[in-house]
C-alpha atoms as a PDB file:
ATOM      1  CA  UNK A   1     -98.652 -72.882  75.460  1.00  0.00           C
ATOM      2  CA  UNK A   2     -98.274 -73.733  78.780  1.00  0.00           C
ATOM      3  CA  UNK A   3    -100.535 -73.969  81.203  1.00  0.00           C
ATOM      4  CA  UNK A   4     -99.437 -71.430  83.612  1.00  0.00           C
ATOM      5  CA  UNK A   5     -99.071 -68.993  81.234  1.00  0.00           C
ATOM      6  CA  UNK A   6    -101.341 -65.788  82.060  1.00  0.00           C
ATOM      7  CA  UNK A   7    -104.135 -64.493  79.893  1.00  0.00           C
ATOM      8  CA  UNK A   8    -103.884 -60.320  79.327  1.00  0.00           C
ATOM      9  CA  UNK A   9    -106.949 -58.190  78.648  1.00  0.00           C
ATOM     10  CA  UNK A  10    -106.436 -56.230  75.478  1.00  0.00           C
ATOM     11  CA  UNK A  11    -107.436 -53.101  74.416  1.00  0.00           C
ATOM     12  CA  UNK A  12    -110.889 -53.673  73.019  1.00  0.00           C
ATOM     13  CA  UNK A  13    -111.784 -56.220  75.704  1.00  0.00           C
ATOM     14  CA  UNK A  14    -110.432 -59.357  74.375  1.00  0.00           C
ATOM     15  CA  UNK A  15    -108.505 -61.874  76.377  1.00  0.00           C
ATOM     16  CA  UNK A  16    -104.970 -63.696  75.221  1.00  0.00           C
ATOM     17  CA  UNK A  17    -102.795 -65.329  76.203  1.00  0.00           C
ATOM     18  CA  UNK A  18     -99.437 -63.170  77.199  1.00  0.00           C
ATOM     19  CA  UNK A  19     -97.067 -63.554  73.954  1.00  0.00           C
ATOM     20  CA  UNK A  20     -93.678 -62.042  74.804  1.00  0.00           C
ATOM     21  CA  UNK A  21     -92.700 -61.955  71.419  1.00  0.00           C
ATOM     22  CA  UNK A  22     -95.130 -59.215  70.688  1.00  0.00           C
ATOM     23  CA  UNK A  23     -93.997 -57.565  73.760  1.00  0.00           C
ATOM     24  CA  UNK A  24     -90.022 -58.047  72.455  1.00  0.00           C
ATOM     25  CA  UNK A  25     -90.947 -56.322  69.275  1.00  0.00           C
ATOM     26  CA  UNK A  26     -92.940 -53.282  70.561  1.00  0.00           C
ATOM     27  CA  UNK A  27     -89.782 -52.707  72.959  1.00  0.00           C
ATOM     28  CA  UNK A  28     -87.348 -53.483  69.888  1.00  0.00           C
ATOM     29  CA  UNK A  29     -89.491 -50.926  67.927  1.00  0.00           C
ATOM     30  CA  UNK A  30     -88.892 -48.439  70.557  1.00  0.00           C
ATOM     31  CA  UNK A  31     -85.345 -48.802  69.896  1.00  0.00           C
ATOM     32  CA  UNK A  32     -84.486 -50.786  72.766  1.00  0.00           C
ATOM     33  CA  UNK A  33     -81.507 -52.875  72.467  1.00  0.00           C
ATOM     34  CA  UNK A  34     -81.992 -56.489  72.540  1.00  0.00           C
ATOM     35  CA  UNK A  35     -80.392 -57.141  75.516  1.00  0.00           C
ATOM     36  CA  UNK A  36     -82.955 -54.677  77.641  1.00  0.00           C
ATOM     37  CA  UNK A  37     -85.566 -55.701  76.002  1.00  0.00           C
ATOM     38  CA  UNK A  38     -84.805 -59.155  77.026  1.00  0.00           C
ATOM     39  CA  UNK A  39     -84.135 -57.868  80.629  1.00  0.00           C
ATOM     40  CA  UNK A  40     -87.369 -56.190  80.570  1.00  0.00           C
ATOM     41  CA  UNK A  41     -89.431 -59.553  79.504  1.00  0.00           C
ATOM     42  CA  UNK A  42     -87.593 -61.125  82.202  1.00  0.00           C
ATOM     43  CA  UNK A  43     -89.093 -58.607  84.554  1.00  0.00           C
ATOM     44  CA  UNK A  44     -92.120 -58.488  83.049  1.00  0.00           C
ATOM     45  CA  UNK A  45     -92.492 -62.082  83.404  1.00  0.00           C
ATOM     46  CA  UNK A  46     -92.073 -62.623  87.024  1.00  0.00           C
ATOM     47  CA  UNK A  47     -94.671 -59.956  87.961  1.00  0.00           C
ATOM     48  CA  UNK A  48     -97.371 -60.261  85.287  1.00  0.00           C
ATOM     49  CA  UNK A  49    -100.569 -61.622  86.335  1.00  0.00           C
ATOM     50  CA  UNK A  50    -103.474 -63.582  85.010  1.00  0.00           C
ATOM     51  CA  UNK A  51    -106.205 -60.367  83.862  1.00  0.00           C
ATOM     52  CA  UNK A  52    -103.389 -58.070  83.293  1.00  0.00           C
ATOM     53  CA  UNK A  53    -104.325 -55.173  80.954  1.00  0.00           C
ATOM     54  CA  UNK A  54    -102.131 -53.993  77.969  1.00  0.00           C
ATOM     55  CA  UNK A  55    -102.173 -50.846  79.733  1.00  0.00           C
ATOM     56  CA  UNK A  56    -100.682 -51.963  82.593  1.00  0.00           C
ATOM     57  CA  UNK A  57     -98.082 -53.950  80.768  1.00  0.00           C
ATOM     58  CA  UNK A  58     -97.131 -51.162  78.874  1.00  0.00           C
ATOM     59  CA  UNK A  59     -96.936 -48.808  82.684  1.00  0.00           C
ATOM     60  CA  UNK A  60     -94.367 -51.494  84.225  1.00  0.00           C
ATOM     61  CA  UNK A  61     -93.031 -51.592  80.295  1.00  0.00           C
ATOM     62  CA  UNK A  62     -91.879 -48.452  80.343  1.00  0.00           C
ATOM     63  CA  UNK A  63     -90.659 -47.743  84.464  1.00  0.00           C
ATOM     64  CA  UNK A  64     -88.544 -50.482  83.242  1.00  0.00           C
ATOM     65  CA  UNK A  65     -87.030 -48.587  80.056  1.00  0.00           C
ATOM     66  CA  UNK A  66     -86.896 -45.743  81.931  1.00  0.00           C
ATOM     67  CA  UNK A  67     -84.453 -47.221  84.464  1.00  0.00           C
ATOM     68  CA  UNK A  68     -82.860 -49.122  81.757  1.00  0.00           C
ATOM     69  CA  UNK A  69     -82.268 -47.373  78.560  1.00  0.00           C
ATOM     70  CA  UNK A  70     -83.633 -43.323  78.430  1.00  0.00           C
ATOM     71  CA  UNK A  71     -84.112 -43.338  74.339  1.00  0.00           C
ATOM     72  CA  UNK A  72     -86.500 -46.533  74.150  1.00  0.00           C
ATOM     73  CA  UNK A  73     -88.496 -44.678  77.774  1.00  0.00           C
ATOM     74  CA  UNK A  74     -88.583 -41.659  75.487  1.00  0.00           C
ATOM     75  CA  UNK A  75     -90.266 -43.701  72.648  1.00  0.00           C
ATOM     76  CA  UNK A  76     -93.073 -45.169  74.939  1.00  0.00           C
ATOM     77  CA  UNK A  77     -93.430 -41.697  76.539  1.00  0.00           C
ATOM     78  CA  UNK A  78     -93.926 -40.511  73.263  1.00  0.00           C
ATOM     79  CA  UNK A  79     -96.400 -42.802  72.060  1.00  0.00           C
ATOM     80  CA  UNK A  80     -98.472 -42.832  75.323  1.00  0.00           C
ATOM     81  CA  UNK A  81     -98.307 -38.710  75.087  1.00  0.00           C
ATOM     82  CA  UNK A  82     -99.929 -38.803  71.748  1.00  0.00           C
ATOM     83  CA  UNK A  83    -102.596 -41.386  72.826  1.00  0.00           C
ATOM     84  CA  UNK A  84    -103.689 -38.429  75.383  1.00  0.00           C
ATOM     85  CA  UNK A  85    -104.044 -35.214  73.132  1.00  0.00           C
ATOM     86  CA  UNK A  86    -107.738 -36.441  72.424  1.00  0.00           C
ATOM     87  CA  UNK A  87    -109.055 -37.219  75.933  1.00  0.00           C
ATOM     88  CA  UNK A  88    -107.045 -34.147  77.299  1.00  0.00           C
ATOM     89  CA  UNK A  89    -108.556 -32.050  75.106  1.00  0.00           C
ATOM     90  CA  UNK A  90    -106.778 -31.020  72.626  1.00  0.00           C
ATOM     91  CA  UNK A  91    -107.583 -32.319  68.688  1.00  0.00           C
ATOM     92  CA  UNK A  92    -105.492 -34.422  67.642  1.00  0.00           C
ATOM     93  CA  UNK A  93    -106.360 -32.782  63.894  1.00  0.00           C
ATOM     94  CA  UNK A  94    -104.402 -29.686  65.537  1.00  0.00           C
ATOM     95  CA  UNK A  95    -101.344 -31.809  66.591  1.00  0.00           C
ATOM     96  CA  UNK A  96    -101.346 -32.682  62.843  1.00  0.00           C
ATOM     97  CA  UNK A  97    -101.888 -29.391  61.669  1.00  0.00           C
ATOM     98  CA  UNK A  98     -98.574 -28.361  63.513  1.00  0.00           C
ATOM     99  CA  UNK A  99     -96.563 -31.561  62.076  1.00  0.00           C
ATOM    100  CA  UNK A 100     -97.652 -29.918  58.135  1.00  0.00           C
ATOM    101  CA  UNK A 101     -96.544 -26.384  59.522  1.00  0.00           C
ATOM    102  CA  UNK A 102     -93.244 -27.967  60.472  1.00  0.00           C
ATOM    103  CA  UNK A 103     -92.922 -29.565  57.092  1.00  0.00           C
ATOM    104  CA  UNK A 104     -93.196 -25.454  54.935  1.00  0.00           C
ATOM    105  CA  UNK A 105     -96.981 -25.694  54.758  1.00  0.00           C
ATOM    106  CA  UNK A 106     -99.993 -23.322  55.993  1.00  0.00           C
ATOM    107  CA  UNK A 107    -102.894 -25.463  57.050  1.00  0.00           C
ATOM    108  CA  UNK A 108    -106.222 -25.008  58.115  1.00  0.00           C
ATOM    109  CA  UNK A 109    -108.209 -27.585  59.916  1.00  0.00           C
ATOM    110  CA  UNK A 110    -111.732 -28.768  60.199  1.00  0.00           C
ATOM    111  CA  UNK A 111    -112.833 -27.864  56.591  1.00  0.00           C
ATOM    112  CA  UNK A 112    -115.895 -28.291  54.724  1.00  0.00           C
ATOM    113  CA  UNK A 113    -114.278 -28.716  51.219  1.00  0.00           C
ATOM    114  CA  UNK A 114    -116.824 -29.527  47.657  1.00  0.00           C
ATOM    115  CA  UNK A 115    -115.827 -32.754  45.789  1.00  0.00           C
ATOM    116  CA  UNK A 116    -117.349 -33.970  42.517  1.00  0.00           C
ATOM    117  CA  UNK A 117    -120.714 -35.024  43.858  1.00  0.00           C
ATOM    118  CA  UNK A 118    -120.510 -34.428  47.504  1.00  0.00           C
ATOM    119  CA  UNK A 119    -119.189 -31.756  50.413  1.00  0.00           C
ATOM    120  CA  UNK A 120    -116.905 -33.521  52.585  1.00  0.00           C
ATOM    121  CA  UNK A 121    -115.664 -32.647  56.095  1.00  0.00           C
ATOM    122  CA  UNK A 122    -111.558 -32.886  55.886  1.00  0.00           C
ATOM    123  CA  UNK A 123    -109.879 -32.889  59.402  1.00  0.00           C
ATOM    124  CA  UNK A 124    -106.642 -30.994  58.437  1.00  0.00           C
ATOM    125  CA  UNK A 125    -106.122 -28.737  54.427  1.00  0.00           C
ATOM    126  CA  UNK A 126    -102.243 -27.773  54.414  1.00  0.00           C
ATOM    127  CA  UNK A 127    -100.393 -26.034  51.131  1.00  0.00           C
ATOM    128  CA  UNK A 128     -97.008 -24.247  49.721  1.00  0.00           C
ATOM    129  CA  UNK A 129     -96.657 -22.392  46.363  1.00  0.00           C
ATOM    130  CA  UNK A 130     -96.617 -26.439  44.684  1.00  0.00           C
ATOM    131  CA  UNK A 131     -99.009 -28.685  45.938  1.00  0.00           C
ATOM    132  CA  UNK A 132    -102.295 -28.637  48.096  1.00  0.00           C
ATOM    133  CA  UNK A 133    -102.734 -31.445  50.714  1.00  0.00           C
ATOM    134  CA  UNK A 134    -105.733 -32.847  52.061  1.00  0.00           C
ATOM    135  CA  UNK A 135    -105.536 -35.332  55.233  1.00  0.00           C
ATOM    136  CA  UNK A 136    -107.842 -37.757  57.494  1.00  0.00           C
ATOM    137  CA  UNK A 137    -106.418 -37.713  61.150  1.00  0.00           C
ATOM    138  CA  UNK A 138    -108.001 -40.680  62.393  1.00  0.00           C
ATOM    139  CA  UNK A 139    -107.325 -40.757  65.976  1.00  0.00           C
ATOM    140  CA  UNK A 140    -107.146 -43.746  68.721  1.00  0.00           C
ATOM    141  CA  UNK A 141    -107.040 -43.417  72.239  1.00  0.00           C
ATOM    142  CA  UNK A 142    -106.091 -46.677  72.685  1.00  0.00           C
ATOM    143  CA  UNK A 143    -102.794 -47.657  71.442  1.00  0.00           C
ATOM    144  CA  UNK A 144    -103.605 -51.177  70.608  1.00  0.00           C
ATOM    145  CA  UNK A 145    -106.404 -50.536  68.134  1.00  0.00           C
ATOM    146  CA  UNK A 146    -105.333 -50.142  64.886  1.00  0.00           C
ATOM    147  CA  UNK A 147    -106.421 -48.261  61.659  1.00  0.00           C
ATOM    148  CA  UNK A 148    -108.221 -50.964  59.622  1.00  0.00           C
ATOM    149  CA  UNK A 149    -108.943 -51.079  55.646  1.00  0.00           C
ATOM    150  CA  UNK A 150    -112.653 -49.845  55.945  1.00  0.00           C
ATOM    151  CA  UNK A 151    -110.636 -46.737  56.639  1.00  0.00           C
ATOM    152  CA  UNK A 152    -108.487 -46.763  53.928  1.00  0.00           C
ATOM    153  CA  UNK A 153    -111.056 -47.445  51.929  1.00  0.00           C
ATOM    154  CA  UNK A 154    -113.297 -44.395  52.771  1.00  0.00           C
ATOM    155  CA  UNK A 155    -109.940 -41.788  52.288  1.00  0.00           C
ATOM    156  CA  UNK A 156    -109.559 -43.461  48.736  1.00  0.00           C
ATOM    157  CA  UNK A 157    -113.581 -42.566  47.916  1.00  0.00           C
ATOM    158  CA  UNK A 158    -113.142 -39.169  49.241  1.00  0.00           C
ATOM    159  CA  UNK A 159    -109.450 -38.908  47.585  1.00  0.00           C
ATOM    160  CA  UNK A 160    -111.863 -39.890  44.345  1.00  0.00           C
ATOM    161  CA  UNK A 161    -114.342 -37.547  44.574  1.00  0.00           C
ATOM    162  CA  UNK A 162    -111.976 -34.680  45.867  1.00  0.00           C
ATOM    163  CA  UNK A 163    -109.873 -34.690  42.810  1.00  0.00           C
ATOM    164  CA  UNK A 164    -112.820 -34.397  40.491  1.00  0.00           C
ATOM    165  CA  UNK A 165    -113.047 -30.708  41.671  1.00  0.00           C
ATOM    166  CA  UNK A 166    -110.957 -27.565  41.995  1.00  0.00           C
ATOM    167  CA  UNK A 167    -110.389 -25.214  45.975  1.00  0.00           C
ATOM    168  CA  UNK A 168    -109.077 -22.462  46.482  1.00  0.00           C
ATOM    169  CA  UNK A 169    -106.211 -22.492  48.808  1.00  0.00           C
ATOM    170  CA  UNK A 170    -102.869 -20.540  48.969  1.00  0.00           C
ATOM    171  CA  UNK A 171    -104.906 -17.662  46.883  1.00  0.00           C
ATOM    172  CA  UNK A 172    -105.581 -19.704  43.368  1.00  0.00           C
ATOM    173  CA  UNK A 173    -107.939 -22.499  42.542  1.00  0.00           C
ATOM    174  CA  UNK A 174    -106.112 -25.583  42.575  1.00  0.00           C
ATOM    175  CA  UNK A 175    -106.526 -29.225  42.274  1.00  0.00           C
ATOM    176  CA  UNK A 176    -105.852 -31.646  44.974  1.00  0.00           C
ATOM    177  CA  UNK A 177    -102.535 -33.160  45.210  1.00  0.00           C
ATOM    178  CA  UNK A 178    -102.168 -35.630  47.474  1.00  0.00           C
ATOM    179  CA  UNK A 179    -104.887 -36.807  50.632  1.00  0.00           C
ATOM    180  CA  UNK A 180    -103.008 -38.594  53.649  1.00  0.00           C
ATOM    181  CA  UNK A 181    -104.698 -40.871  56.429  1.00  0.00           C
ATOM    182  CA  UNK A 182    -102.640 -40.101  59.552  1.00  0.00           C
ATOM    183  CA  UNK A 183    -103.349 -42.164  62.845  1.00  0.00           C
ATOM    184  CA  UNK A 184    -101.404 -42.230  66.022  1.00  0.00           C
ATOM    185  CA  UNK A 185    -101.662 -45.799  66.126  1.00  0.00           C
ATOM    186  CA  UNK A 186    -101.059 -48.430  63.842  1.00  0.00           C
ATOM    187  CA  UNK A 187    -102.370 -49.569  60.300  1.00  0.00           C
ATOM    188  CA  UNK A 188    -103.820 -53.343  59.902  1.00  0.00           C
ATOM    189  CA  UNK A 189    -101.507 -55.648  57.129  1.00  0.00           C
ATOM    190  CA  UNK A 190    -104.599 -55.418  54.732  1.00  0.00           C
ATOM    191  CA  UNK A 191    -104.706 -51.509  55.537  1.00  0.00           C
ATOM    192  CA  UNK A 192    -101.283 -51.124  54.561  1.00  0.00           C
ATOM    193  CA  UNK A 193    -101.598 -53.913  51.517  1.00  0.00           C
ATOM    194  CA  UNK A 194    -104.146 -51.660  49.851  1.00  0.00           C
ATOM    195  CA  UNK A 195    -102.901 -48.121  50.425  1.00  0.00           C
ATOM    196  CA  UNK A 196     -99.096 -49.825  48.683  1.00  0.00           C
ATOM    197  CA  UNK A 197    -101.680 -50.824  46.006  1.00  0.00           C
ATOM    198  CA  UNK A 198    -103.762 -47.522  45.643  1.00  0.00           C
ATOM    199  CA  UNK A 199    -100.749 -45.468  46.071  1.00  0.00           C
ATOM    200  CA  UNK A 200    -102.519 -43.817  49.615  1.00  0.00           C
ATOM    201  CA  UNK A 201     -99.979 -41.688  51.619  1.00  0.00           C
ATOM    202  CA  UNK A 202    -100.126 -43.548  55.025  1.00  0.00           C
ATOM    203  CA  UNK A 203     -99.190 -42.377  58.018  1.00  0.00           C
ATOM    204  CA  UNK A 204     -98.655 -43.793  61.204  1.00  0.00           C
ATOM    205  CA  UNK A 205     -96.915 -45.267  64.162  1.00  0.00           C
ATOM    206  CA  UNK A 206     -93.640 -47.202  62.908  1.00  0.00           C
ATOM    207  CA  UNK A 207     -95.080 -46.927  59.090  1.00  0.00           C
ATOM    208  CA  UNK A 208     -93.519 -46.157  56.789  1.00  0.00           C
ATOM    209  CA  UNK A 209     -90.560 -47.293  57.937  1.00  0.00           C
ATOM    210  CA  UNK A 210     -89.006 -43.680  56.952  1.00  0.00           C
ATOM    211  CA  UNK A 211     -91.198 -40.531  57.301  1.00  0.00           C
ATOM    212  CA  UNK A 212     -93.707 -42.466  59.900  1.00  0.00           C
ATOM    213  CA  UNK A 213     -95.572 -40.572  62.983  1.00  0.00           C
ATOM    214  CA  UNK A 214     -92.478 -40.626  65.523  1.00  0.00           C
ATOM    215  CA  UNK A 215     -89.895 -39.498  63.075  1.00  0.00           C
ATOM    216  CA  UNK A 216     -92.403 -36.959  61.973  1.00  0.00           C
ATOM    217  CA  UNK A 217     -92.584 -36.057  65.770  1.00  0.00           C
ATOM    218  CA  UNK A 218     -89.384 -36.207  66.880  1.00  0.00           C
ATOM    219  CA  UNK A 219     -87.264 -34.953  63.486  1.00  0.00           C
ATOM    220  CA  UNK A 220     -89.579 -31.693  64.252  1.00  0.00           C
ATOM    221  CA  UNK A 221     -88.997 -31.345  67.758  1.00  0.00           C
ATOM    222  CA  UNK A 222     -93.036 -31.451  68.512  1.00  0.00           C
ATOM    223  CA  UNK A 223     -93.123 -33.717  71.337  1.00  0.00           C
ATOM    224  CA  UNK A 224     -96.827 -32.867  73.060  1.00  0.00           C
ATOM    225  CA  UNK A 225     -96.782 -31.598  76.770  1.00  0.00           C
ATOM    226  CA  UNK A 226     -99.162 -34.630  77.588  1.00  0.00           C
ATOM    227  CA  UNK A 227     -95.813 -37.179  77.456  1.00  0.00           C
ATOM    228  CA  UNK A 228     -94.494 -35.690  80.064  1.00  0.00           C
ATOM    229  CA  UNK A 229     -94.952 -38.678  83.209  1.00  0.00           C
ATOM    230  CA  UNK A 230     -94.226 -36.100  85.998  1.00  0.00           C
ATOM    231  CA  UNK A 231     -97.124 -33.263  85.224  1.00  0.00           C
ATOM    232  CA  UNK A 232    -100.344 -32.771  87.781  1.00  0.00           C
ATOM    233  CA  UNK A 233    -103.274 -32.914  86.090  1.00  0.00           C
ATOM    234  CA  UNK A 234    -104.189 -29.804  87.059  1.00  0.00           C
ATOM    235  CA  UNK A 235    -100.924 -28.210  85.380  1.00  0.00           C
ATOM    236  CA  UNK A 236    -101.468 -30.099  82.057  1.00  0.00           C
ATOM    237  CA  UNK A 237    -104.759 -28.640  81.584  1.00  0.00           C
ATOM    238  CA  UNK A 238    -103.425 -25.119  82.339  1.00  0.00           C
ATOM    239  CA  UNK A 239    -101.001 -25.219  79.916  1.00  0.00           C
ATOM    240  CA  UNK A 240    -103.311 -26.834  77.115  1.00  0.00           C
ATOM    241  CA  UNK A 241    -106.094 -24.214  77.641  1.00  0.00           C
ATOM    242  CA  UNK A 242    -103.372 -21.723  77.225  1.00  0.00           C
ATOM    243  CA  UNK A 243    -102.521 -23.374  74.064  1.00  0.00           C
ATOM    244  CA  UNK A 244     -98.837 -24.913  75.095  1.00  0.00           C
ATOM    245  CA  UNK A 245     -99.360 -27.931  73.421  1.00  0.00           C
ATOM    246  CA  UNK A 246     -95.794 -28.834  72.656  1.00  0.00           C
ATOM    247  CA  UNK A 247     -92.468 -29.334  74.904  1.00  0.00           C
ATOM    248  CA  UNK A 248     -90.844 -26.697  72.922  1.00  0.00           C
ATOM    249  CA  UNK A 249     -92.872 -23.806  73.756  1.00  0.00           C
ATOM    250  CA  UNK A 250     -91.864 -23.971  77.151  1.00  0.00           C
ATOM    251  CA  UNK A 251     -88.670 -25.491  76.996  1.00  0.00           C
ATOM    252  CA  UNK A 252     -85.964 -23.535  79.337  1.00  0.00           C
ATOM    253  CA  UNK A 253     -88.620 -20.831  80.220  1.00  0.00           C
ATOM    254  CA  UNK A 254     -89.466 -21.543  83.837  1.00  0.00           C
ATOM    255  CA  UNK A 255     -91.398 -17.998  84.092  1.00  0.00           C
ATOM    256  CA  UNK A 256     -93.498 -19.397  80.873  1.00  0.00           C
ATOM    257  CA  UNK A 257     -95.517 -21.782  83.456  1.00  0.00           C
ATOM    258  CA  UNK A 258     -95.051 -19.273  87.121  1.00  0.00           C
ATOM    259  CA  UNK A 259     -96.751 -16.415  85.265  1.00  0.00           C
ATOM    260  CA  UNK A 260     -99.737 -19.206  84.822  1.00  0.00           C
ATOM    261  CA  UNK A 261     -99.946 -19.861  88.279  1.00  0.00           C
ATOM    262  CA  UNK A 262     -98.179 -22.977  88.268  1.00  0.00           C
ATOM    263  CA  UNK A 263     -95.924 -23.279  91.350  1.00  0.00           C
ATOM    264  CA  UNK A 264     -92.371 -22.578  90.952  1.00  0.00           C
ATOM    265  CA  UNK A 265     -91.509 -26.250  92.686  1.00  0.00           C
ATOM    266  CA  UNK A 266     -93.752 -27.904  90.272  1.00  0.00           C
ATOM    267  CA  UNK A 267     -92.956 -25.663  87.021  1.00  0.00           C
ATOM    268  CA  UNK A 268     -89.264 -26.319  87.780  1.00  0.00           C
ATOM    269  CA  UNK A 269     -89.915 -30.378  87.757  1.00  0.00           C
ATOM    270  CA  UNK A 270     -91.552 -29.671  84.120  1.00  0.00           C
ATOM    271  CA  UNK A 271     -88.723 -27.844  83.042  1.00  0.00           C
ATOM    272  CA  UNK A 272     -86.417 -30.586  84.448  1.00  0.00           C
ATOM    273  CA  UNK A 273     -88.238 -33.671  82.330  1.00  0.00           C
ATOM    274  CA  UNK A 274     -88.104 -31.404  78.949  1.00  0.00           C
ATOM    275  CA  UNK A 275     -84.587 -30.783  79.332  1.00  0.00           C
ATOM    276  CA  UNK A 276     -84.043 -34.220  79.643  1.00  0.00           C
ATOM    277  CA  UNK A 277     -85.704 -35.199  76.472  1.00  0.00           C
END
């Protein structure tokens, strides 16, 4: 390492050095091609600083992207938009809900469902005619912390005990098919090592490499308003306490924000950045 090389503050308060492989993989991830991403670590490079946070990596990250190559900006928009449901307000357990409703199921979240021995709080219940679905939506605000296997290893206890019993969802008492931990972020190597050896449905950013939280997002068109980089404050929280939670319901429909109150210059900016997406 050399000695001029600047020291980052992560996510949960540690200090490291700056690594810009790690930063080369997140943007490759993002499906950036390798030449940008190696134009953006060139960038990145000249103006990051010694004290730097992630966060403000990941800002300049993605102006850069933006500029450079839309689909890999849309990616870190994404991810970043997700990150806010929580502190915006809106459960993430509800953004989850909608992804199962996508998929053919009816869902119903925040449930207080009877196991073997014990009741257990489940964040999101979704079924069809064939199989009943149980899920943990374990949410981070942070993108850099990760899912870790003390929380794979409390969904496999409650997957236990769960499947001792019978619920009644859909109209008929059932057993449980399947319980998924879902998380915006990512899962830790010994996470993902014991859910491939428990056979735990695992959700989350970039994992699995088919079927993770991004494919889930984007195959369904259910990008969340809070991506959007352009937004006032003020606006975003209009449209969430009206429940427009997702791009879509207001994609194209300019008088869908005016009739709010939002101002037509401002509502037309919104409609601008969706129709870009």
């Amino acid at each position: 390492m050399s000695e001029n090389t600047p020291f980052i503050l992560k996510a949960n308060g540690q200090r490291e050095a700056f690594d810009a492989n790690k930063l080369e993989q997140s943007l490759l991830r993002s499906k950036a091609s390798p030449e940008i991403a190696a134009d953006v670590i060139d960038h990145v490079r000249k103006e990051i600083t010694d004290g730097m946070t992630t966060a403000q990596i990941y800002k300049h990250a993605f102006f850069l992207l933006h500029k450079l190559e839309k689909p890999a900006a849309r990616a870190y928009s994404l991810r970043k938009g997700v990150a806010s449901l929580g502190p915006s307000g809106f459960p993430f357990e509800k953004f989850v809900a909608e992804i199962f409703k996508n998929l053919g199921y009816e869902t119903e979240t925040d449930q207080m469902v009877t196991g073997g021995c014990v009741m257990h709080e489940v964040d999101v219940v979704a079924w069809n005619d064939s199989k009943l679905i149980m899920s943990e939506a374990k949410f981070h605000n942070q993108v850099g912390l990760k899912s870790d296997l003390k929380i794979a290893l409390y969904v496999k206890a409650r997957f236990d005990d769960l499947v001792e019993a019978t619920h009644m969802y859909g109209g008929k008492r059932r057993k449980l098919d399947e319980f998924w931990l879902i998380t915006n972020t990512k899962f830790t190597t010994t996470a993902i090592e014991y859910g491939m050896c428990k056979g735990l449905k695992m959700v989350g950013w970039n994992y699995p490499v088919k079927g993770n939280l991004q494919d889930l997002i984007e195959d369904g068109d259910l990008m969340p308003i809070t991506c959007l980089n352009d937004i006032e404050g003020s606006d975003l929280k209009l449209l969430l306490e009206n429940g427009l939670v997702l791009c879509k319901q207001v994609r194209g429909n300019i008088s869908t924000l005016t009739d709010l109150g939002i101002h037509k210059d401002r509502a037309q900016k919104i409609i601008d950045e969706i129709g870009a997406m």
